[in-house]
N, C-alpha and C. Protein backbone atom coordinates (compact mmCIF):
# COMPACT_ATOMS: atom_id res chain seq x y z
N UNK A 1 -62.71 -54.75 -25.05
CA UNK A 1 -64.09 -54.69 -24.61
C UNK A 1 -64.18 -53.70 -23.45
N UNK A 2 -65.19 -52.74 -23.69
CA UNK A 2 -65.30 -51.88 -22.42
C UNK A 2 -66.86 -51.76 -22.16
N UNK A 3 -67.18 -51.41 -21.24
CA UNK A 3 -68.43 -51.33 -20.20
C UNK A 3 -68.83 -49.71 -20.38
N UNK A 4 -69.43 -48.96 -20.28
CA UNK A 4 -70.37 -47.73 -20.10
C UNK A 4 -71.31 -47.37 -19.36
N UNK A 5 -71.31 -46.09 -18.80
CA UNK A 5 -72.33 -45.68 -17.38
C UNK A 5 -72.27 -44.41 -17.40
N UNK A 6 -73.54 -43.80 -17.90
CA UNK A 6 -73.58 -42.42 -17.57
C UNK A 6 -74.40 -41.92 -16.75
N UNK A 7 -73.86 -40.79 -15.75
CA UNK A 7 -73.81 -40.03 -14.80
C UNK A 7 -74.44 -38.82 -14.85
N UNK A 8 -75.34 -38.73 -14.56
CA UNK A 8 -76.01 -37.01 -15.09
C UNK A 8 -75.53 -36.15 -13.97
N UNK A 9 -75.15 -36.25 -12.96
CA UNK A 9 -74.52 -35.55 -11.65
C UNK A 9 -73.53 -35.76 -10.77
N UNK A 10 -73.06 -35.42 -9.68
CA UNK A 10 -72.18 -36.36 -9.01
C UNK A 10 -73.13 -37.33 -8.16
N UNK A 11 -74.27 -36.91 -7.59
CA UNK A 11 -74.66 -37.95 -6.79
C UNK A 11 -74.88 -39.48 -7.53
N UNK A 12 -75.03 -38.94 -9.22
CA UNK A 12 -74.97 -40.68 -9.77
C UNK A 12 -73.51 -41.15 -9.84
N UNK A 13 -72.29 -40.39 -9.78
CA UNK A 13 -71.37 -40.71 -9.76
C UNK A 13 -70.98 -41.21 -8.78
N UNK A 14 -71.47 -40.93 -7.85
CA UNK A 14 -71.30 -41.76 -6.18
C UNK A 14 -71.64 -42.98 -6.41
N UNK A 15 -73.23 -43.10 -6.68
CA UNK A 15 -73.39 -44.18 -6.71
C UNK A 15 -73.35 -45.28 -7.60
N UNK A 16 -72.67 -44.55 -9.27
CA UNK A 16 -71.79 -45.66 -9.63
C UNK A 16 -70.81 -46.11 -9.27
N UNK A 17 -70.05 -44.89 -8.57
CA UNK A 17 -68.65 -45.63 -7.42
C UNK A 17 -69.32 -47.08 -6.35
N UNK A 18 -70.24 -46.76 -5.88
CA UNK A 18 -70.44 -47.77 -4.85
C UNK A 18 -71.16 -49.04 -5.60
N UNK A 19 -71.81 -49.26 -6.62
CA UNK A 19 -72.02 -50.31 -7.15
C UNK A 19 -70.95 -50.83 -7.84
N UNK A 20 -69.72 -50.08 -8.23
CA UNK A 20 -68.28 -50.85 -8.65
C UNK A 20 -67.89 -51.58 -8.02
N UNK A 21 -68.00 -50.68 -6.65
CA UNK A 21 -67.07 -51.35 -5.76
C UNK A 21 -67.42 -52.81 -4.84
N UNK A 22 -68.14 -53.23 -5.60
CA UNK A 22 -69.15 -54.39 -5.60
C UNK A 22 -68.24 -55.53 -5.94
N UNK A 23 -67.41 -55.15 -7.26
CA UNK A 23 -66.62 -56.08 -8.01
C UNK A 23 -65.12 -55.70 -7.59
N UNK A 24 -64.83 -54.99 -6.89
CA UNK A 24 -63.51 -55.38 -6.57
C UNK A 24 -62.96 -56.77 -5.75
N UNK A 25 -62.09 -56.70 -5.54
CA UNK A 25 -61.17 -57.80 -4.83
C UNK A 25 -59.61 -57.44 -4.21
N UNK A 26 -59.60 -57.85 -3.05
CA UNK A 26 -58.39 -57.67 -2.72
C UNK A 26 -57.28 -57.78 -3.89
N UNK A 27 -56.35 -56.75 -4.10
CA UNK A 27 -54.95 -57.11 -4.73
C UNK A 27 -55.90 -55.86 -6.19
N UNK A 28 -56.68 -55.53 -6.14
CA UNK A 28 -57.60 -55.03 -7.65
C UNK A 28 -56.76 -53.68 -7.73
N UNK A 29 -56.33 -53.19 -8.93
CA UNK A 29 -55.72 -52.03 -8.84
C UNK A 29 -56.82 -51.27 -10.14
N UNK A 30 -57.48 -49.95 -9.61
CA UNK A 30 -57.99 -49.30 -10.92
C UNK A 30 -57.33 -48.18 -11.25
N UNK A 31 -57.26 -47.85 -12.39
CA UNK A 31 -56.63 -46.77 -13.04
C UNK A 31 -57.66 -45.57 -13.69
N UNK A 32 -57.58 -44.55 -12.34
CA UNK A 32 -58.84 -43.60 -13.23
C UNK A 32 -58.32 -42.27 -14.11
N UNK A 33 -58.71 -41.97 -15.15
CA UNK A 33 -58.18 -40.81 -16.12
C UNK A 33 -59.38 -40.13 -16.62
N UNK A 34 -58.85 -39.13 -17.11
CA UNK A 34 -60.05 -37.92 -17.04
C UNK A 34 -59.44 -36.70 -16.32
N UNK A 35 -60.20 -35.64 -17.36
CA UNK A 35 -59.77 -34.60 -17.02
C UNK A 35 -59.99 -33.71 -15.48
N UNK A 36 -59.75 -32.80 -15.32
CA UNK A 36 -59.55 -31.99 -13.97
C UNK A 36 -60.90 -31.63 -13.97
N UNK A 37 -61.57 -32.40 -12.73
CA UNK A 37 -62.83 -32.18 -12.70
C UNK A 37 -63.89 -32.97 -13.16
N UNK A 38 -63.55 -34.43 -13.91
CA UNK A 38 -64.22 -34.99 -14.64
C UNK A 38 -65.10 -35.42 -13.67
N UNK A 39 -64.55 -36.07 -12.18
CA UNK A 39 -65.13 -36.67 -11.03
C UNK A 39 -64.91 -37.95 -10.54
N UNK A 40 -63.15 -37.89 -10.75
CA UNK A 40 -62.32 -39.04 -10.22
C UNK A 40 -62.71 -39.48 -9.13
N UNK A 41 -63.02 -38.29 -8.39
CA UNK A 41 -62.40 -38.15 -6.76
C UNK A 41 -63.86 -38.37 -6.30
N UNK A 42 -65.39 -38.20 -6.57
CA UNK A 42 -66.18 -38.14 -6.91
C UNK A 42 -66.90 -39.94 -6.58
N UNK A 43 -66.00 -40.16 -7.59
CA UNK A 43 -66.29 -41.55 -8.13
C UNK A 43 -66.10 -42.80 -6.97
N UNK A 44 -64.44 -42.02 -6.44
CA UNK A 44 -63.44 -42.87 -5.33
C UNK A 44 -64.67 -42.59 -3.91
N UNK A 45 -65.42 -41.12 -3.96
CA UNK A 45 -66.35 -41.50 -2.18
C UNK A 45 -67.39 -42.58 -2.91
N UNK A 46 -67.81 -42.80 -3.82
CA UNK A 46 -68.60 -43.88 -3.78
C UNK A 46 -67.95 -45.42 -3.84
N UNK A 47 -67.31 -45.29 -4.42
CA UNK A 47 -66.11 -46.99 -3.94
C UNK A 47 -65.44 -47.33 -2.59
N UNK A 48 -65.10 -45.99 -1.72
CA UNK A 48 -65.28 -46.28 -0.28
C UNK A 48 -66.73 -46.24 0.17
N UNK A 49 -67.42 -45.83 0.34
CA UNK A 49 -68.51 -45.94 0.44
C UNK A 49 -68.95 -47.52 0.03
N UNK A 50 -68.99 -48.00 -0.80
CA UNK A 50 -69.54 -49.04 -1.31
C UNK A 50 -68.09 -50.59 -0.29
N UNK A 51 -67.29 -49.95 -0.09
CA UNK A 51 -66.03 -50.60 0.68
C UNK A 51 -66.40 -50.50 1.95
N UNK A 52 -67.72 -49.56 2.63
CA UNK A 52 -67.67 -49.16 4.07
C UNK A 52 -66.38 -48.74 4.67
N UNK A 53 -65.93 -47.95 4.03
CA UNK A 53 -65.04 -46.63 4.15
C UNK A 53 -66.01 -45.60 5.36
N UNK A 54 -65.66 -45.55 6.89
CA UNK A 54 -66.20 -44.75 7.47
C UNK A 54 -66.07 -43.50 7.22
N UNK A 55 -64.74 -43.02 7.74
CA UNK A 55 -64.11 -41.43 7.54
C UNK A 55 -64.41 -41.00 6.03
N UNK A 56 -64.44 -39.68 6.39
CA UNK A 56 -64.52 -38.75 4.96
C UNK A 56 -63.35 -39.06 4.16
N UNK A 57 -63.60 -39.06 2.33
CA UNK A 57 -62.65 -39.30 1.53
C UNK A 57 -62.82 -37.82 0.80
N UNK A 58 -61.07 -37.35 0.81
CA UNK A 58 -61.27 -36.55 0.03
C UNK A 58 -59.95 -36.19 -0.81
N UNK A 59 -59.75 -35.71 -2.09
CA UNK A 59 -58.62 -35.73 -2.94
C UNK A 59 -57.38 -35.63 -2.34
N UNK A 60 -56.65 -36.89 -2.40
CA UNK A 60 -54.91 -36.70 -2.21
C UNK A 60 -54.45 -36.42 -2.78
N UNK A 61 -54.12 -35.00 -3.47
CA UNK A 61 -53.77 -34.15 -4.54
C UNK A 61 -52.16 -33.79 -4.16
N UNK A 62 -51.98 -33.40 -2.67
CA UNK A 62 -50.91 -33.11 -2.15
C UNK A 62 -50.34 -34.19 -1.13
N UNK A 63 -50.98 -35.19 -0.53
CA UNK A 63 -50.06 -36.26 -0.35
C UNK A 63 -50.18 -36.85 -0.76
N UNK A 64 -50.86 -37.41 -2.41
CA UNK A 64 -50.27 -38.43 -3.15
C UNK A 64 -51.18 -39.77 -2.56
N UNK A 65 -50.88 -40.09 -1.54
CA UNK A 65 -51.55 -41.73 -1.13
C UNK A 65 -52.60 -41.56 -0.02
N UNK A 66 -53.66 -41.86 0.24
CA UNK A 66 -53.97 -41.68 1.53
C UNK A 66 -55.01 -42.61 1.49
N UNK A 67 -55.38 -43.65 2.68
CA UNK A 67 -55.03 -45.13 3.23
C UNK A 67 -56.65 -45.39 3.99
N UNK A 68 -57.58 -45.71 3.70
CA UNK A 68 -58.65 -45.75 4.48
C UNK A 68 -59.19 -47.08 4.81
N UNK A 69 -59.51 -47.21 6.26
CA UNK A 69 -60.01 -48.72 6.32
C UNK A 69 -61.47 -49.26 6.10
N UNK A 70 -61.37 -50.71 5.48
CA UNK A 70 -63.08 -50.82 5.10
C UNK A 70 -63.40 -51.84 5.70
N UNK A 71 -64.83 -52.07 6.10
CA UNK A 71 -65.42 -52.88 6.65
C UNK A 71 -66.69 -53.63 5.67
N UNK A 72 -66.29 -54.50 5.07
CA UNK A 72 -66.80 -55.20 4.18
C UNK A 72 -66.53 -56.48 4.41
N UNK A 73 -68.35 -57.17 2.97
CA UNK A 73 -67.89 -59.10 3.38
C UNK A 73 -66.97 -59.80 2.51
N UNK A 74 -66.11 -58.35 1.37
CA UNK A 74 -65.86 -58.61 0.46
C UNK A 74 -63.71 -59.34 0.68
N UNK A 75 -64.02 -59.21 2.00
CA UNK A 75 -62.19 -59.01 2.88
C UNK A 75 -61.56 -58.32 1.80
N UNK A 76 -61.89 -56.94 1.28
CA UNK A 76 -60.58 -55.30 1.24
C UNK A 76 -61.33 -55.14 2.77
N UNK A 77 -59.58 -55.13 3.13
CA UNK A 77 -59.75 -53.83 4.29
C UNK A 77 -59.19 -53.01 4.34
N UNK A 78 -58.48 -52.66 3.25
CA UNK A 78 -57.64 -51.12 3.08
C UNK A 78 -57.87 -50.66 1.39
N UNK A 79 -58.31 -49.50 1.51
CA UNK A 79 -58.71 -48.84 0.23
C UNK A 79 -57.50 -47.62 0.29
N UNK A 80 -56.87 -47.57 -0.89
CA UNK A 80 -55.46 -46.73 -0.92
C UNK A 80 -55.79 -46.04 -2.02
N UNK A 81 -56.21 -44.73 -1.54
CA UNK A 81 -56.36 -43.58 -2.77
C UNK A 81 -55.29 -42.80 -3.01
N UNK A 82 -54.91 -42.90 -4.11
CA UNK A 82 -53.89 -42.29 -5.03
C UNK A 82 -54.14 -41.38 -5.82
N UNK A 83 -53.11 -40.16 -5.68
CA UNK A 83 -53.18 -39.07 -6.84
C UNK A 83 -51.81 -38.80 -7.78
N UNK A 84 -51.75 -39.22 -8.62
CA UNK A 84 -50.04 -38.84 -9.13
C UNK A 84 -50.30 -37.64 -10.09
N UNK A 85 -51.12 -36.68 -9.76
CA UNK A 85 -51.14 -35.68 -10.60
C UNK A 85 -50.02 -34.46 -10.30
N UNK A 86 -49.36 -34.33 -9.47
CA UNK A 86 -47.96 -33.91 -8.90
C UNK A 86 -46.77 -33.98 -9.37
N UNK A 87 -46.93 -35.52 -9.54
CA UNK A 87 -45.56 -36.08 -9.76
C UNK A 87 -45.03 -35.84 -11.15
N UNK A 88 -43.49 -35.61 -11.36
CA UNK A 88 -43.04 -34.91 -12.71
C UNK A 88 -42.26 -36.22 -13.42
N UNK A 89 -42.44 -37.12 -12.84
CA UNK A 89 -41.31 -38.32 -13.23
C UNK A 89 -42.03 -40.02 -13.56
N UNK A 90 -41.42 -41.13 -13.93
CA UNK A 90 -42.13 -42.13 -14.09
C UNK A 90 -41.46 -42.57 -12.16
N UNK A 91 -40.26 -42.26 -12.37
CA UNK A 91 -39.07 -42.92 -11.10
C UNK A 91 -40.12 -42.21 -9.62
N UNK A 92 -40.56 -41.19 -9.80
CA UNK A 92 -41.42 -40.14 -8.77
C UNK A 92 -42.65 -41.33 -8.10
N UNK A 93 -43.00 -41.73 -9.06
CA UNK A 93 -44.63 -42.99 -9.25
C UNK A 93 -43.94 -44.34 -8.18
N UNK A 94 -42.55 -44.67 -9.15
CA UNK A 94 -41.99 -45.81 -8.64
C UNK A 94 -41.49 -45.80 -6.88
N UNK A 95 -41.22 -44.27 -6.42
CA UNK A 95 -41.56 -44.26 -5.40
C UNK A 95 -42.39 -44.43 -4.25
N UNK A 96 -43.39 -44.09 -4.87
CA UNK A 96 -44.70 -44.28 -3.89
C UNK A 96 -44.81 -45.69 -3.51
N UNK A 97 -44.39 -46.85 -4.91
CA UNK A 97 -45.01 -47.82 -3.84
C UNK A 97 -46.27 -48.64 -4.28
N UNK A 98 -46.38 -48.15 -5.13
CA UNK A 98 -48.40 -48.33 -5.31
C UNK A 98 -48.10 -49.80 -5.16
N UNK A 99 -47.75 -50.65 -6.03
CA UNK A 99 -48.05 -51.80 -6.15
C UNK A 99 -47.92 -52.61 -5.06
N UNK A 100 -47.04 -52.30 -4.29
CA UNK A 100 -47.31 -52.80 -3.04
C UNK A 100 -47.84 -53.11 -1.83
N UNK A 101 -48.69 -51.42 -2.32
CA UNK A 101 -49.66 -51.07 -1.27
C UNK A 101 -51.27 -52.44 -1.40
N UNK A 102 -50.91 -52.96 -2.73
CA UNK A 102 -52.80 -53.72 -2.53
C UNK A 102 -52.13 -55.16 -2.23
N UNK A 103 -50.76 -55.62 -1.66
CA UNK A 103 -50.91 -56.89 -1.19
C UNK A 103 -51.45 -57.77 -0.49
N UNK A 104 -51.59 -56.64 0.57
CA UNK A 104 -52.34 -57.68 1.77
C UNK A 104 -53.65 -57.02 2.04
N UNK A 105 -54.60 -57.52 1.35
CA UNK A 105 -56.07 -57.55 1.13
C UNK A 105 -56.44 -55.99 1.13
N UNK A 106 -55.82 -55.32 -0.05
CA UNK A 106 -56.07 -53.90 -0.31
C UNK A 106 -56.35 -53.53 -1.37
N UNK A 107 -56.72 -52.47 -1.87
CA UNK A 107 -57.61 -52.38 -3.40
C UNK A 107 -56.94 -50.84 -3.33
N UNK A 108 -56.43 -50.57 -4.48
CA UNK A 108 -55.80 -49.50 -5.07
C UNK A 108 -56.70 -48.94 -6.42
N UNK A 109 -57.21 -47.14 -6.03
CA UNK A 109 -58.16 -46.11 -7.06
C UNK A 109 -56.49 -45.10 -6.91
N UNK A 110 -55.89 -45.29 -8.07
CA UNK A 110 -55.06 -44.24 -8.53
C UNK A 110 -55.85 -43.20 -9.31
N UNK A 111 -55.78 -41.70 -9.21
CA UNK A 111 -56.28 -40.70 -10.18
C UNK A 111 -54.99 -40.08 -11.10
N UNK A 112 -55.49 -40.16 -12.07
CA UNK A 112 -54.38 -39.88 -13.16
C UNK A 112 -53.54 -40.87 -13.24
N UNK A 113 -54.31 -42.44 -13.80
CA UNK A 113 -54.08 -43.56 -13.62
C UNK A 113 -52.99 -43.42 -14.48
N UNK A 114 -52.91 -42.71 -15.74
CA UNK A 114 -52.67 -43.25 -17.09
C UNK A 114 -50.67 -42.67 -17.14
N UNK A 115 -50.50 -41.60 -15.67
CA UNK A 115 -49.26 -41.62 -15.92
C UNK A 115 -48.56 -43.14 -14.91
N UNK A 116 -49.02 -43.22 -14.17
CA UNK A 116 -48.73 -44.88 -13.45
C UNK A 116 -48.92 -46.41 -14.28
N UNK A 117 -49.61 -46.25 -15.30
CA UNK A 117 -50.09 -47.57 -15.75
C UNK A 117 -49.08 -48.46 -16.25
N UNK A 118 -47.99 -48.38 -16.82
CA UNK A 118 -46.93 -49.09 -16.71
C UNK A 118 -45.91 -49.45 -15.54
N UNK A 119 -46.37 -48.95 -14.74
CA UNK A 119 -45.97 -49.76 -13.50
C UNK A 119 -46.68 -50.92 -12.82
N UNK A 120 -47.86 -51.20 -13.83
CA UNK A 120 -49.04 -52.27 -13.64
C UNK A 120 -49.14 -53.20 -13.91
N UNK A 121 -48.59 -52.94 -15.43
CA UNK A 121 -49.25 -54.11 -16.80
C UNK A 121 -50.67 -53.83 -17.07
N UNK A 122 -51.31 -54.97 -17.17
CA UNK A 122 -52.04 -55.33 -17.91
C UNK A 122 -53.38 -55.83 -17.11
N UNK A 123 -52.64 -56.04 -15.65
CA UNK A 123 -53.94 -56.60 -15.00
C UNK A 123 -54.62 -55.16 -13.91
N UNK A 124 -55.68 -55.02 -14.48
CA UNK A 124 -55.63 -53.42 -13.84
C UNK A 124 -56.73 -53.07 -14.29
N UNK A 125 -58.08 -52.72 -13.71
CA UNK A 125 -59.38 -51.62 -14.57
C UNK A 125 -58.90 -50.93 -14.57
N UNK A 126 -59.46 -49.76 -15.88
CA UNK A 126 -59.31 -48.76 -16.02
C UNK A 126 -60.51 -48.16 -16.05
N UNK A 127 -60.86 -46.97 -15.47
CA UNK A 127 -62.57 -46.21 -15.69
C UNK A 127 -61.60 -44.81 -16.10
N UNK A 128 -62.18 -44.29 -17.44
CA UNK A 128 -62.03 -43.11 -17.68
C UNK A 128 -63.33 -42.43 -17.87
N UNK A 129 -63.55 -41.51 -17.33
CA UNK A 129 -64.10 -40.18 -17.18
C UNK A 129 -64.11 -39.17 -18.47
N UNK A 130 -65.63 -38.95 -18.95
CA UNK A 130 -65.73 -38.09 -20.12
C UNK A 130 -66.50 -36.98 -19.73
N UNK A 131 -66.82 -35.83 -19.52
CA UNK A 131 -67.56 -35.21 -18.84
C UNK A 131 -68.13 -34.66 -20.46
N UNK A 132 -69.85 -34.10 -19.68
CA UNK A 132 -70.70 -33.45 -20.81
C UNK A 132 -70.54 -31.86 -21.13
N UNK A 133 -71.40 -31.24 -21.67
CA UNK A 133 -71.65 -29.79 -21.58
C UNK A 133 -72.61 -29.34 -20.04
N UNK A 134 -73.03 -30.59 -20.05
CA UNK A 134 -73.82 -30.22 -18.43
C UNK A 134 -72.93 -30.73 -17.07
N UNK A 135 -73.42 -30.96 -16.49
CA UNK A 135 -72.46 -31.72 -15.33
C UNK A 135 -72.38 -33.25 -15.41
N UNK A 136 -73.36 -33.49 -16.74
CA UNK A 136 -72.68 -35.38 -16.75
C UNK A 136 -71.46 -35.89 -17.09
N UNK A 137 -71.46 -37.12 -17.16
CA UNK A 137 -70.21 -37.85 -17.23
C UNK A 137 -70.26 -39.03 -17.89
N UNK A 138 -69.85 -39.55 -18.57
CA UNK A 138 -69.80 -40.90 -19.04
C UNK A 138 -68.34 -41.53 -18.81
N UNK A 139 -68.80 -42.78 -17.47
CA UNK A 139 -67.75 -43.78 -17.26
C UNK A 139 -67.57 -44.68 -18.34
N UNK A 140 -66.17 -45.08 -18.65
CA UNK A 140 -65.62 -46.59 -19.53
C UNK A 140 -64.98 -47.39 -18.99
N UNK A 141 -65.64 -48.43 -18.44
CA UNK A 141 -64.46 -49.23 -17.60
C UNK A 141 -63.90 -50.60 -18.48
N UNK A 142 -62.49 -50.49 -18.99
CA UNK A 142 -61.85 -51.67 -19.20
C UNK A 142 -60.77 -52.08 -18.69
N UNK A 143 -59.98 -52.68 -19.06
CA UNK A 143 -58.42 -53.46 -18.73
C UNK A 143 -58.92 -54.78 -18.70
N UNK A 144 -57.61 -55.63 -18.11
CA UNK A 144 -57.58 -56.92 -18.26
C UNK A 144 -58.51 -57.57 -17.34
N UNK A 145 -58.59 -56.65 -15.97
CA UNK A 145 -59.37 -57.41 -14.92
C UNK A 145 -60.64 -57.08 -14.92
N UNK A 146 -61.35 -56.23 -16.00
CA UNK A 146 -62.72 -56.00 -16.88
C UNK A 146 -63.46 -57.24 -17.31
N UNK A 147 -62.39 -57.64 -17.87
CA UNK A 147 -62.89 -59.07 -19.16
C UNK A 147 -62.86 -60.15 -18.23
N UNK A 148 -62.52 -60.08 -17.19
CA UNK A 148 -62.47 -61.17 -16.09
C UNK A 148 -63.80 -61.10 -15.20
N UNK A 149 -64.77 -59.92 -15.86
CA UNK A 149 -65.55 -59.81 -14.48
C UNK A 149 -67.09 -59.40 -15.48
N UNK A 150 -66.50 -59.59 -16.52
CA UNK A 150 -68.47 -59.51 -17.35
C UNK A 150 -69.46 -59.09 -16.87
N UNK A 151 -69.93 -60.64 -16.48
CA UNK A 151 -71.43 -60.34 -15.86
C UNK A 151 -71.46 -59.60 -14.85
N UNK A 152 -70.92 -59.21 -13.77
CA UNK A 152 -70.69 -58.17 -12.67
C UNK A 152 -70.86 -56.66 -13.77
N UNK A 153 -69.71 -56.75 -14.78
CA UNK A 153 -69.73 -54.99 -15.23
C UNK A 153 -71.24 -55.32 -16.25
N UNK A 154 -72.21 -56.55 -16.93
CA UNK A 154 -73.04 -55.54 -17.39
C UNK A 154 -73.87 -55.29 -16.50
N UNK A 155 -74.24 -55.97 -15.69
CA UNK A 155 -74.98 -55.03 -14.61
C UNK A 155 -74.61 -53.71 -14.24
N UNK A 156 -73.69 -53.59 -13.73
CA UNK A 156 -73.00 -52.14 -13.47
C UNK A 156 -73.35 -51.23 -14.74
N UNK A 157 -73.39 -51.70 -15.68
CA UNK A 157 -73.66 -50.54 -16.89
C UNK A 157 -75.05 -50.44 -17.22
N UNK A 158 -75.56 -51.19 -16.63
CA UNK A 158 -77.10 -51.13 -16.85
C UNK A 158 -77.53 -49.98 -16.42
């Protein structure tokens, strides 16, 4: 079962990021895929944003992880943006850490979810990114922790 949301720009992509980020939860790991440019990164200022993420978010392309604090009633107080589009290895991923990083009340947006996702399982959204001939986009959000959260995602797709 997957959810749908299309984006005619980035500013709707923002603010489908920030109405996602509605339904996260501490420990939530998402997995975003889509091509270069689809509007991963796009997606992630509206989920800090929607996290009350103060500081500017912008692609960790070259360091890989980078760690922002949120002020929400939702208790995430650390939003950990991830890029493994770098990395040449599965063992490279297993370095970083990810999974560790959302223990203590943290929410993990990996970009280029889909080479990390077996370091996950099963419990994990996934939003992939389809971009148009124009600048839209059509989000799909599933995984296991999708089907756990229904009524939250059809609103969100509304």
């Amino acid at each position: 079962m997957s959810w749908r949301r299309y984006c005619h720009d980035a500013d709707a992509t923002v603010a489908a990021g920030e109405a996602f980020a509605t339904l996260l939860r501490s420990g939530d790991v998402v997995l975003l895929t889509g091509t270069l440019g689809a509007g991963k990164t796009t997606f992630t200022k509206g989920v800090a944003r929607g996290l009350g993420v103060i500081e500017r978010v912008t692609s960790p392309t070259f360091t890989m992880v980078r760690q922002h604090r949120c002020h929400n009633a939702q208790g995430v107080t650390t939003l950990h943006h991830c890029d493994v589009y770098r990395v040449t290895s599965l063992g490279e991923v297993l370095d970083l850490a990810l999974g560790e990083l959302v223990e203590e009340a943290g929410v993990a947006l990996v970009e280029w979810g889909e080479l990390a996702a077996s370091l996950f399982g099963r419990d994990v959204f996934t939003v992939t990114f389809t971009s148009d001939d124009d600048e839209g986009r059509t989000l799909e959000v599933g995984g296991a922790l999708a089907t756990s959260r229904t009524k939250a995602l059809d609103a969100w797709a509304r």
